[in-house]
Protein backbone atom coordinates (compact mmCIF):
# COMPACT_ATOMS: atom_id res chain seq x y z
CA UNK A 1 -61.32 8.10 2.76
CA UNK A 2 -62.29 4.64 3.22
CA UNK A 3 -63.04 3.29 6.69
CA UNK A 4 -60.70 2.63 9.17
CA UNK A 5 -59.60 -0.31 11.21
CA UNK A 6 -56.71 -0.31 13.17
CA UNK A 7 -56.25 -4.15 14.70
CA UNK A 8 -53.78 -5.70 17.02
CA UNK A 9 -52.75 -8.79 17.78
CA UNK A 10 -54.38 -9.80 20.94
CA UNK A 11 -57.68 -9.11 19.48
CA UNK A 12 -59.70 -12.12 18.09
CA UNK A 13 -61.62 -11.95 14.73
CA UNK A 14 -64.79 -12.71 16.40
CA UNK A 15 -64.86 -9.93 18.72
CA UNK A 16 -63.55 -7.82 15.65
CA UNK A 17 -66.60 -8.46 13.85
CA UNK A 18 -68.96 -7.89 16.77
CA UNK A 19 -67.42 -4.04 17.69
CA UNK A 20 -67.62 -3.95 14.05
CA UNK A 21 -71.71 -4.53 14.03
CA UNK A 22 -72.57 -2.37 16.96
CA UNK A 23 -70.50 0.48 15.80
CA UNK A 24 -71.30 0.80 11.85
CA UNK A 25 -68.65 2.31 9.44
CA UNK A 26 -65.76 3.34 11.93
CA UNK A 27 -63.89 1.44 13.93
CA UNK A 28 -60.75 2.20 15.54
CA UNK A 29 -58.98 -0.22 18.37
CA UNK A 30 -55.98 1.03 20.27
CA UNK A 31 -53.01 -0.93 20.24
CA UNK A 32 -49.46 -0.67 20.94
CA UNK A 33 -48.56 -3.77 19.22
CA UNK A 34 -49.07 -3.47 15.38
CA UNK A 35 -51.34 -1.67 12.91
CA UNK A 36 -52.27 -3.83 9.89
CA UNK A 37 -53.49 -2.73 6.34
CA UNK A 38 -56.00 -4.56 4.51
CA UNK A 39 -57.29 -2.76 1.35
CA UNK A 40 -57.44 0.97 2.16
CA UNK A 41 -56.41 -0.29 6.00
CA UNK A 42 -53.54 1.36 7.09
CA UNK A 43 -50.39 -1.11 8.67
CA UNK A 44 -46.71 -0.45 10.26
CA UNK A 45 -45.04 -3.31 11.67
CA UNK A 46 -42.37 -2.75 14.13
CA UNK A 47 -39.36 -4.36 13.38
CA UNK A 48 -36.57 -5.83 15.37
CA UNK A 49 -33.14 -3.96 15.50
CA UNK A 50 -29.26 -4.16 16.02
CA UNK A 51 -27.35 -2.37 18.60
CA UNK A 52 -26.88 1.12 17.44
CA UNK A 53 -23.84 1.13 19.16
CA UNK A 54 -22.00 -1.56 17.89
CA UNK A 55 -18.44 -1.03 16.82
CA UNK A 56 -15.06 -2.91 15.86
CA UNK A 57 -14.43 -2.25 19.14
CA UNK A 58 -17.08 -4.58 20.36
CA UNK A 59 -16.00 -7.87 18.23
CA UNK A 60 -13.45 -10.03 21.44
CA UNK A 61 -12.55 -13.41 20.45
CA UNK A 62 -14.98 -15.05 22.84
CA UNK A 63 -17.98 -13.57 19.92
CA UNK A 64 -20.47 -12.21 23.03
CA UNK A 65 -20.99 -9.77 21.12
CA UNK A 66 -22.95 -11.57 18.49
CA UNK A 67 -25.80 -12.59 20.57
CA UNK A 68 -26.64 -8.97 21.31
CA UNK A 69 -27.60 -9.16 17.25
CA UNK A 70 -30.17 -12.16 17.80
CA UNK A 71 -33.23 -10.10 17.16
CA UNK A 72 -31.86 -8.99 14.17
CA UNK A 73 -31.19 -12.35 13.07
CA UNK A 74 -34.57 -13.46 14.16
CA UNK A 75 -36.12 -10.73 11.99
CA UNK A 76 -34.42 -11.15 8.54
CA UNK A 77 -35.19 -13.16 5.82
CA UNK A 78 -33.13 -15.21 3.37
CA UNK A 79 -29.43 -17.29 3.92
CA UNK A 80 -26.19 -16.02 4.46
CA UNK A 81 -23.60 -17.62 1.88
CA UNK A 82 -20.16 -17.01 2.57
CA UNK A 83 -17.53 -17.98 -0.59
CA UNK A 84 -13.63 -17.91 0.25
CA UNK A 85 -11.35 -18.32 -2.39
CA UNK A 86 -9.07 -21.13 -2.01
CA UNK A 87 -6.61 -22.93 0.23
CA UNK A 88 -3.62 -22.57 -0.96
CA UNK A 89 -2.65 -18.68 -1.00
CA UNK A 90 -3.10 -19.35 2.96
CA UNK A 91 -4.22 -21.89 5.22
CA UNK A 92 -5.98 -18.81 6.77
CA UNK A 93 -9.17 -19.56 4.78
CA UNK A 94 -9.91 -23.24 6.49
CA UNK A 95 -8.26 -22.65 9.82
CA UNK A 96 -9.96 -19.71 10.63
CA UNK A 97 -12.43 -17.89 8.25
CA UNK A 98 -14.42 -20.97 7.49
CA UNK A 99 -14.93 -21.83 12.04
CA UNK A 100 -15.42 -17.90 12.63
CA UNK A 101 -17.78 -17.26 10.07
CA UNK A 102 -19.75 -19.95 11.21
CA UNK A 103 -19.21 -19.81 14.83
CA UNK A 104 -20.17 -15.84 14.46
CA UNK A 105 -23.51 -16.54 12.37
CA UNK A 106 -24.91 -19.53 15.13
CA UNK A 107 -23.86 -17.23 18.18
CA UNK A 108 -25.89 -14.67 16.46
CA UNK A 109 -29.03 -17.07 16.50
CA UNK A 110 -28.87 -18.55 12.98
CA UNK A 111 -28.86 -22.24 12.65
CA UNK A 112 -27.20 -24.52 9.73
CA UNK A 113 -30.17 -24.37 7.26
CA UNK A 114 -29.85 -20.15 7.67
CA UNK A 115 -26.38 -20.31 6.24
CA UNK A 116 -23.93 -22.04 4.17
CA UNK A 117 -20.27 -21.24 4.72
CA UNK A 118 -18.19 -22.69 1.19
CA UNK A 119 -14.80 -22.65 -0.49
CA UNK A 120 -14.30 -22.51 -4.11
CA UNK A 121 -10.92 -24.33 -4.40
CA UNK A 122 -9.08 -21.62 -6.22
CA UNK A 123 -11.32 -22.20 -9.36
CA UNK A 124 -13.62 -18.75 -10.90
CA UNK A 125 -16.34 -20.94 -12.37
CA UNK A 126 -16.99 -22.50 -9.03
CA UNK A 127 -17.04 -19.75 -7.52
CA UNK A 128 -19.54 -17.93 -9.54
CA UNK A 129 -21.52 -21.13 -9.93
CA UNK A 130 -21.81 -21.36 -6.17
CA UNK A 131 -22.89 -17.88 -5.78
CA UNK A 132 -25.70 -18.34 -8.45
CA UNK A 133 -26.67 -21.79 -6.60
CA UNK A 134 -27.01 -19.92 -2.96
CA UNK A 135 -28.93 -17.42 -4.50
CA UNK A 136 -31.09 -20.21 -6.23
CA UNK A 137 -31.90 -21.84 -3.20
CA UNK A 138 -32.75 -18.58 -1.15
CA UNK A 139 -29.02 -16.46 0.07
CA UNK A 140 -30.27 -12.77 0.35
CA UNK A 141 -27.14 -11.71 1.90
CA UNK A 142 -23.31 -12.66 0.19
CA UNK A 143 -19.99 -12.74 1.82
CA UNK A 144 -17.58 -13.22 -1.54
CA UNK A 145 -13.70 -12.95 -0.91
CA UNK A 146 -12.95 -13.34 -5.06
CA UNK A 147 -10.41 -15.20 -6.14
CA UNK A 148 -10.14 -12.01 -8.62
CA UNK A 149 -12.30 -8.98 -9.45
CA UNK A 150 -12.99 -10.48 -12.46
CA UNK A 151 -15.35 -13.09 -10.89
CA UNK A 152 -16.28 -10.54 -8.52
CA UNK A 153 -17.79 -8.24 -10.39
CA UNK A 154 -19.63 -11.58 -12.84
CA UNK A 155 -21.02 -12.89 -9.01
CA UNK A 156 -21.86 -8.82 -7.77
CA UNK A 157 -23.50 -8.67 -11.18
CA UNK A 158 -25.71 -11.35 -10.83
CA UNK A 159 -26.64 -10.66 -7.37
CA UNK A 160 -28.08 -7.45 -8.07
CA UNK A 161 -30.11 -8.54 -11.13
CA UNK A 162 -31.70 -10.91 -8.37
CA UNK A 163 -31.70 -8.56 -5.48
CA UNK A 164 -29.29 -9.95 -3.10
CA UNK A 165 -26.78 -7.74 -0.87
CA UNK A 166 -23.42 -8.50 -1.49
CA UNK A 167 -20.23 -7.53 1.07
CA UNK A 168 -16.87 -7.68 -0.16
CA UNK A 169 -14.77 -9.82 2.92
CA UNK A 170 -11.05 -9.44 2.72
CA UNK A 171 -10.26 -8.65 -0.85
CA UNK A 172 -11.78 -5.69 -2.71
CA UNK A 173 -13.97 -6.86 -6.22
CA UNK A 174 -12.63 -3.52 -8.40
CA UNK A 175 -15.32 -2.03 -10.56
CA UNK A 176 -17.88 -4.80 -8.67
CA UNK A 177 -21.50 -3.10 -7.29
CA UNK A 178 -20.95 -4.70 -3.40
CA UNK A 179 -22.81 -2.80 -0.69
CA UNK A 180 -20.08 -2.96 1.69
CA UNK A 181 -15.68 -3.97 1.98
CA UNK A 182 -14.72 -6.29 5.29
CA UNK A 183 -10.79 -6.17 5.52
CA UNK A 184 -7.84 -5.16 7.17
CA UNK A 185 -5.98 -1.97 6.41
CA UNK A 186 -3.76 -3.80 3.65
CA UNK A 187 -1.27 -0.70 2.91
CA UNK A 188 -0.68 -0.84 6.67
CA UNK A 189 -0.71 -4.71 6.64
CA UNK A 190 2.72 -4.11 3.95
CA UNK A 191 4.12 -1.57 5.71
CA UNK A 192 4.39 -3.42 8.46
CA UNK A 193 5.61 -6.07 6.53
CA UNK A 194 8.81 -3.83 5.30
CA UNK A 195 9.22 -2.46 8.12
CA UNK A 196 9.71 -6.02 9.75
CA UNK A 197 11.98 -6.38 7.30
CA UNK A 198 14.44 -2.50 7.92
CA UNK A 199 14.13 -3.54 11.86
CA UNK A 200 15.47 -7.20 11.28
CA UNK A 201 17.97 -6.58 9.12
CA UNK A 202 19.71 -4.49 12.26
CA UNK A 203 18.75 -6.77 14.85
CA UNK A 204 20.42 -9.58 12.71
CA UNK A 205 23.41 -7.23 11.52
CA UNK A 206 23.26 -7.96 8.65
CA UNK A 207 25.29 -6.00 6.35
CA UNK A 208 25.22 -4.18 2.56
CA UNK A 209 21.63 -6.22 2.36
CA UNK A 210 21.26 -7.59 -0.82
CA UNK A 211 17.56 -8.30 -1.06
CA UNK A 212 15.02 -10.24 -2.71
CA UNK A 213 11.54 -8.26 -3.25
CA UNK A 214 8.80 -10.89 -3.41
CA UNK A 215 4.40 -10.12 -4.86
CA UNK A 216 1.82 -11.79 -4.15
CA UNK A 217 -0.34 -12.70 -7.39
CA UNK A 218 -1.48 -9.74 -9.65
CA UNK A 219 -5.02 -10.73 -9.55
CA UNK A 220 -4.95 -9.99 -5.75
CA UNK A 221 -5.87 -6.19 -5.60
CA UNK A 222 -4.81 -6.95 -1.75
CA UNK A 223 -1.49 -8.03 -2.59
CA UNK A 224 -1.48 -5.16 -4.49
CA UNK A 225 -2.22 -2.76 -1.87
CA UNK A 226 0.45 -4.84 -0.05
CA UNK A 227 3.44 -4.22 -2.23
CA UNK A 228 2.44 -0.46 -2.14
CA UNK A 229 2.70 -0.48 1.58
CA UNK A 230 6.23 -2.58 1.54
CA UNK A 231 7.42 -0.99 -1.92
CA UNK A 232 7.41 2.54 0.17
CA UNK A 233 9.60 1.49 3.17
CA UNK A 234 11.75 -0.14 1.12
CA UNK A 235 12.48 2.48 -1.84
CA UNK A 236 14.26 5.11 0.58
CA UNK A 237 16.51 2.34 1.40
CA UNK A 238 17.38 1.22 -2.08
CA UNK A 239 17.58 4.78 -3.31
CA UNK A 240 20.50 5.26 -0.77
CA UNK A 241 22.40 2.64 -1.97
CA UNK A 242 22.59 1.39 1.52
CA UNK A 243 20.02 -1.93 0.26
CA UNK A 244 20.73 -3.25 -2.86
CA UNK A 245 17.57 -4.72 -5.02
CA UNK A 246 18.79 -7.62 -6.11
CA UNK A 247 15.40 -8.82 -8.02
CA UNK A 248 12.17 -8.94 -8.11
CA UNK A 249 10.24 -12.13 -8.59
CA UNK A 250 6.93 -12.52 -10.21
CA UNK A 251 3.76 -12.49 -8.87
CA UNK A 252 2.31 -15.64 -7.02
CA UNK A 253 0.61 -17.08 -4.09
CA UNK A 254 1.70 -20.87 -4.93
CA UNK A 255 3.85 -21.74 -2.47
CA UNK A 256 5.82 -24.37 -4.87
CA UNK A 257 6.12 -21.36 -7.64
CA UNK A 258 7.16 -19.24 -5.23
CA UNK A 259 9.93 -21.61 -4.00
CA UNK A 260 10.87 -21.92 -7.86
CA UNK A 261 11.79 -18.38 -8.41
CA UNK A 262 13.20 -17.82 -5.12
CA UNK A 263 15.64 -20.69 -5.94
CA UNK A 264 16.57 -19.37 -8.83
CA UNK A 265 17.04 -15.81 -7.97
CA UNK A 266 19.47 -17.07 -4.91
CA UNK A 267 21.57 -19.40 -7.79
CA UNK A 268 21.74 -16.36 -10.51
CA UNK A 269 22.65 -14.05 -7.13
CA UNK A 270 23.96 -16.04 -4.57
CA UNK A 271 25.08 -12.78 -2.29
CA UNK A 272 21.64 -12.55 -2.13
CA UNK A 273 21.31 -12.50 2.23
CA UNK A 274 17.42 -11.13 2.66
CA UNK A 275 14.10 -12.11 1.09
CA UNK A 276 11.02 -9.66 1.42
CA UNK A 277 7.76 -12.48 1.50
CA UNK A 278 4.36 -11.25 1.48
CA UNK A 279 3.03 -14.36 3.55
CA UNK A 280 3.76 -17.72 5.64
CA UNK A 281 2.77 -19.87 2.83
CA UNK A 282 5.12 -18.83 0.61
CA UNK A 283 7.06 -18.56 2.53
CA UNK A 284 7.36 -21.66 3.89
CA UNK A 285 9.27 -23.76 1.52
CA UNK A 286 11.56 -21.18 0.98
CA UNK A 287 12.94 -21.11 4.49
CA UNK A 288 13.31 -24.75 3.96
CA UNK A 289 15.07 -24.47 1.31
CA UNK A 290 17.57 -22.50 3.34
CA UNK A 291 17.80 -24.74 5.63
CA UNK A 292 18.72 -27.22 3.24
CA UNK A 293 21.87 -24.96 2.51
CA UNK A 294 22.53 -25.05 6.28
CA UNK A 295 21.79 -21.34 6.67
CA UNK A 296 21.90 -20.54 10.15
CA UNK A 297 18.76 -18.81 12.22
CA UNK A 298 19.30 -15.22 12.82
CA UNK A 299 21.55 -14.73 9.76
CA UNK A 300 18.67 -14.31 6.94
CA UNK A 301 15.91 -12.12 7.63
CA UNK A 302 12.46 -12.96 6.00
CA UNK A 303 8.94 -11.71 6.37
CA UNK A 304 5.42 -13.30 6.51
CA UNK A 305 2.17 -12.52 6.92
CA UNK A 306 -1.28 -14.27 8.45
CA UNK A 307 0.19 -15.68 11.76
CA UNK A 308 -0.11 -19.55 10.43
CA UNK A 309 1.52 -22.43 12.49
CA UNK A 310 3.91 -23.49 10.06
CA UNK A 311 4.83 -18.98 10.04
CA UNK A 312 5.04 -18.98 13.89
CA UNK A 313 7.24 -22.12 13.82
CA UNK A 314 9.49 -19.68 11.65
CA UNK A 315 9.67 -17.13 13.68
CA UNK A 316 10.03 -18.95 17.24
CA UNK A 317 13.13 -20.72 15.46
CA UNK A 318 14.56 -17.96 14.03
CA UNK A 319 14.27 -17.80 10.12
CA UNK A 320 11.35 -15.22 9.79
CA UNK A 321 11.68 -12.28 11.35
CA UNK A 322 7.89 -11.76 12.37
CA UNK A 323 4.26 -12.05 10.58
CA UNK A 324 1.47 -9.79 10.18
CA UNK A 325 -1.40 -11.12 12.49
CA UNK A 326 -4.69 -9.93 10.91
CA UNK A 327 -7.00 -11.48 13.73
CA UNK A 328 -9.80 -13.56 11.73
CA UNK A 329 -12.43 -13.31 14.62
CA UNK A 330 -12.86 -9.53 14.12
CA UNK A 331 -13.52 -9.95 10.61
CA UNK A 332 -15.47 -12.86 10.62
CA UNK A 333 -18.11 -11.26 13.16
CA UNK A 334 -17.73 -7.65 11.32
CA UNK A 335 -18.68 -9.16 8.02
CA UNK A 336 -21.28 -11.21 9.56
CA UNK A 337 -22.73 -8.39 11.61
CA UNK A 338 -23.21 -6.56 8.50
CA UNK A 339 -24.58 -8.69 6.69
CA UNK A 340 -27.68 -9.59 9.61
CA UNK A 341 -28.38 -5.99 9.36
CA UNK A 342 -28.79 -6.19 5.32
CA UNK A 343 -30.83 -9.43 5.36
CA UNK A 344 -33.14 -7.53 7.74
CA UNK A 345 -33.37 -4.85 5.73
CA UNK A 346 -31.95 -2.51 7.87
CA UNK A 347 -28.82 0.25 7.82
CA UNK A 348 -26.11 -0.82 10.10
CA UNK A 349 -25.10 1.71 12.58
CA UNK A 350 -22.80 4.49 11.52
CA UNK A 351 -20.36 3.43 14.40
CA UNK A 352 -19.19 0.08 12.42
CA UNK A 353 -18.92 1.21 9.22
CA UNK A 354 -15.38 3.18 10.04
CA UNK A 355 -13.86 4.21 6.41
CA UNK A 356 -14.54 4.23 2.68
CA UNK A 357 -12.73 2.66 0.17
CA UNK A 358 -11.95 4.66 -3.49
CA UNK A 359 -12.94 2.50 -6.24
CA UNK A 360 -15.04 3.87 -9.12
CA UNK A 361 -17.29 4.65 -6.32
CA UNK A 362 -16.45 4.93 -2.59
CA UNK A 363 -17.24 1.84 -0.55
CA UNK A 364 -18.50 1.98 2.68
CA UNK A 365 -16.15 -0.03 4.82
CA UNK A 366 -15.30 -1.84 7.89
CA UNK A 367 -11.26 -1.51 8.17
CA UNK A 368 -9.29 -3.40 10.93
CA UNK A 369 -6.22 -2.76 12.59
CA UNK A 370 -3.01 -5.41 11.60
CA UNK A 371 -0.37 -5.83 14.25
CA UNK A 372 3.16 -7.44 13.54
CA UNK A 373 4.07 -10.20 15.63
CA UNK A 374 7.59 -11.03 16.77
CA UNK A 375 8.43 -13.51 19.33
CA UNK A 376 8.70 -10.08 21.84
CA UNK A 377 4.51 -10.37 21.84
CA UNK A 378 3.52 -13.56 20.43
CA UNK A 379 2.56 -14.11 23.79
CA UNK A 380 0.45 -11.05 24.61
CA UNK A 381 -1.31 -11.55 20.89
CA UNK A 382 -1.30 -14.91 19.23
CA UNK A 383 -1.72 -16.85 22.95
CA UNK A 384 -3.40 -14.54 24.51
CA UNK A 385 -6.41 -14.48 21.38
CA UNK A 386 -5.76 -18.06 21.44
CA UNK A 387 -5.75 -17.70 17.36
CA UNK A 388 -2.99 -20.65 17.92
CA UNK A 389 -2.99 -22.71 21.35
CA UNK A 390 0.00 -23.03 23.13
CA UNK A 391 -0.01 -26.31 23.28
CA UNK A 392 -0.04 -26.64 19.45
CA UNK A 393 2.81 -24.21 18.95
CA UNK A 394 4.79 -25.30 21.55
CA UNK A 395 4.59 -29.00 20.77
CA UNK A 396 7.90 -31.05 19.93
CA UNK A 397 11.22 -29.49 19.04
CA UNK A 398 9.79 -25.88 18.98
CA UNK A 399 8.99 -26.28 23.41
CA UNK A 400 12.59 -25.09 23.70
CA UNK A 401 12.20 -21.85 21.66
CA UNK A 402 8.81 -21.57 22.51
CA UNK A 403 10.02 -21.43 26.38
CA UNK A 404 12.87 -18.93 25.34
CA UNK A 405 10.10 -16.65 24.14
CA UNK A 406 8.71 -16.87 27.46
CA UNK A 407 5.49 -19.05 26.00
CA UNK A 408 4.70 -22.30 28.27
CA UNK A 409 2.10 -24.69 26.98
């Protein structure tokens, strides 16, 4: 065995090499530090770590939380590059993902040249080519929310053959190689969805409901998982023959396609009196639409999803009957949390990793909790998070309703 020296830190080189010369072959220094390994030397490092504790539980919308993960952060190596998909399937992306991402990576220590936080515009090839260009100029850690699991699994592909950590945030890449899924529960996010829609339809009488089922696009596998959710708490109705399924549109997250086929559906079926939506955005245009016809509020229920202004508007005035609020801030700092703990090379704890999710392999995942939003809580949720200030959703006309729903600037 060769010889032995064990050095730390605190001790200088020259009064290494002088124990060295009184003592001969074997030298061995005591130190609580470090232990280094220099050909046949022996070396452990100790190495910074997370809170073992942490939990989806811990994530608040003030992100206090995130400095508790500074060490971490200190000790990993590479960027973080975070790619969302678009801005048109939902303001969502720009209002909030883009700010919490980026607010939860600097409260976590990391400063702009440690990160780069990006939107591909709705287009594949950008945003492959802007996953190959992080990893180019040094991203060991991906956040990818693919526009479709076809890019997905191109990006998680090339990642791997370079050895960065990928994490799935929001959408699911099916038959992709990620290390980890970020997202809400999106069967729970459509049942809550549909059954916004059974509970409106009562509080609204209306009656013999002659309904319009609406998808979100096909490439989505989370819109996917949404209609399952919706499709279930609807069918029992339809089967009775106390709904009627009027149509079913295609699938689409373009708010002016969406408006399209909704328009046309209402012409061909114009007893058509309730619209299942899978979010604001679309919509949006539909309601106004509606009230273009002079439809009055409280008279045709509608749906929504993702807690946007222009989807709170609807529901304060009366023309959507509620929207699922997925709040961004836990996901943001989940996602982020996870990835710190890859780029430092270390297993996050067992307490934040709360589910799996069955692809061709099960995927470790962080699942959060949707809650529907009606004007009953928009107060005690949407306010109270302040995921939209009062003073922004109360501004103008919507004071008045805003002030019915007991919500004051």
């Amino acid at each position: 065995m060769g010889d032995v020296l064990a050095i730390g830190g605190g001790v200088p080189p020259m009064n290494v090499k002088r124990v060295w010369q009184r003592c001969g072959r074997l030298v061995v220094v005591v130190v609580v530090a470090a232990v280094v390994v220099v050909t046949g030397f022996v070396s452990t490092a100790s190495a910074a770590t997370g809170p073992k504790n942490l939990s989806v539980k811990s994530f608040t919308n003030n992100f206090a939380v995130m400095k508790t993960l500074k060490s971490l952060a200190k000790s990993g190596k590479g960027k973080v590059a975070a790619i969302l998909p678009d801005t048109v399937s939902s303001t969502r992306y720009v209002e909030f993902d883009a700010p919490d991402i980026t607010k939860a990576l600097e409260t976590a220590g990391l400063n702009s040249s440690q990160f780069i936080v990006q939107n591909a515009l709705g287009s594949d090839a950008t945003e492959l080519t802007d996953a190959q260009t992080d990893i180019t100029n040094g991203a060991t850690v991906l956040l990818v929310d693919p526009l479709d699991s076809g890019v997905g699994a191109s990006i998680e592909s090339y990642a791997k053959s370079h050895g960065v950590d990928v994490i799935d945030y929001d959408r699911l890449t099916l038959g992709g190689s990620r290390e980890y899924y970020v997202s809400f529960n999106n069967v729970n996010v459509g049942k809550l969805i549909g059954q916004n829609l059974v509970s409106c339809v009562a509080a609204w009488h209306v009656k013999k409901p002659q309904v319009v089922v609406m998808h979100g696009a096909a490439t989505d596998n989370n819109a996917t998982l949404f209609a399952q959710g919706y499709d279930g708490v609807l069918k029992p109705y339809f089967k009775s023959g106390k709904w009627v399924d009027v149509t079913n549109t295609a699938d689409t997250w373009d708010p002016p396609t969406a408006e399209t086929e909704f328009e046309e559906a209402y012409t061909a079926h114009p007893n058509i009196n309730a619209v299942l939506i899978p979010n604001d955005e679309t919509g949006a245009p539909i309601i106004s639409y509606l009230q273009s016809l002079h439809i009055k509020p409280k008279t045709f229920p509608t749906t929504g999803q993702d807690a946007t202004s222009v989807g709170l508007d609807n529901v304060l005035s009366g023309y959507e009957c509620g929207t699922v609020y997925k709040p961004i801030y836990l996901e943001a700092e989940a996602a982020v949390s996870l990835a710190l703990y890859l780029r430092a090379g270390q297993k996050p704890p067992a307490s934040l990793v709360n589910g799996k999710t069955t692809d061709t392999t099960s995927v470790p995942s962080v699942l959060l909790t949707p809650e529907l939003v009606t004007t009953k809580n928009i107060k005690s949720t949407i306010i109270a998070d302040n995921f939209v200030p009062a003073s922004q959703l109360c501004a103008g006309s919507y004071a008045a309703y805003c002030t019915a729903s007991g919500v004051t600037p």
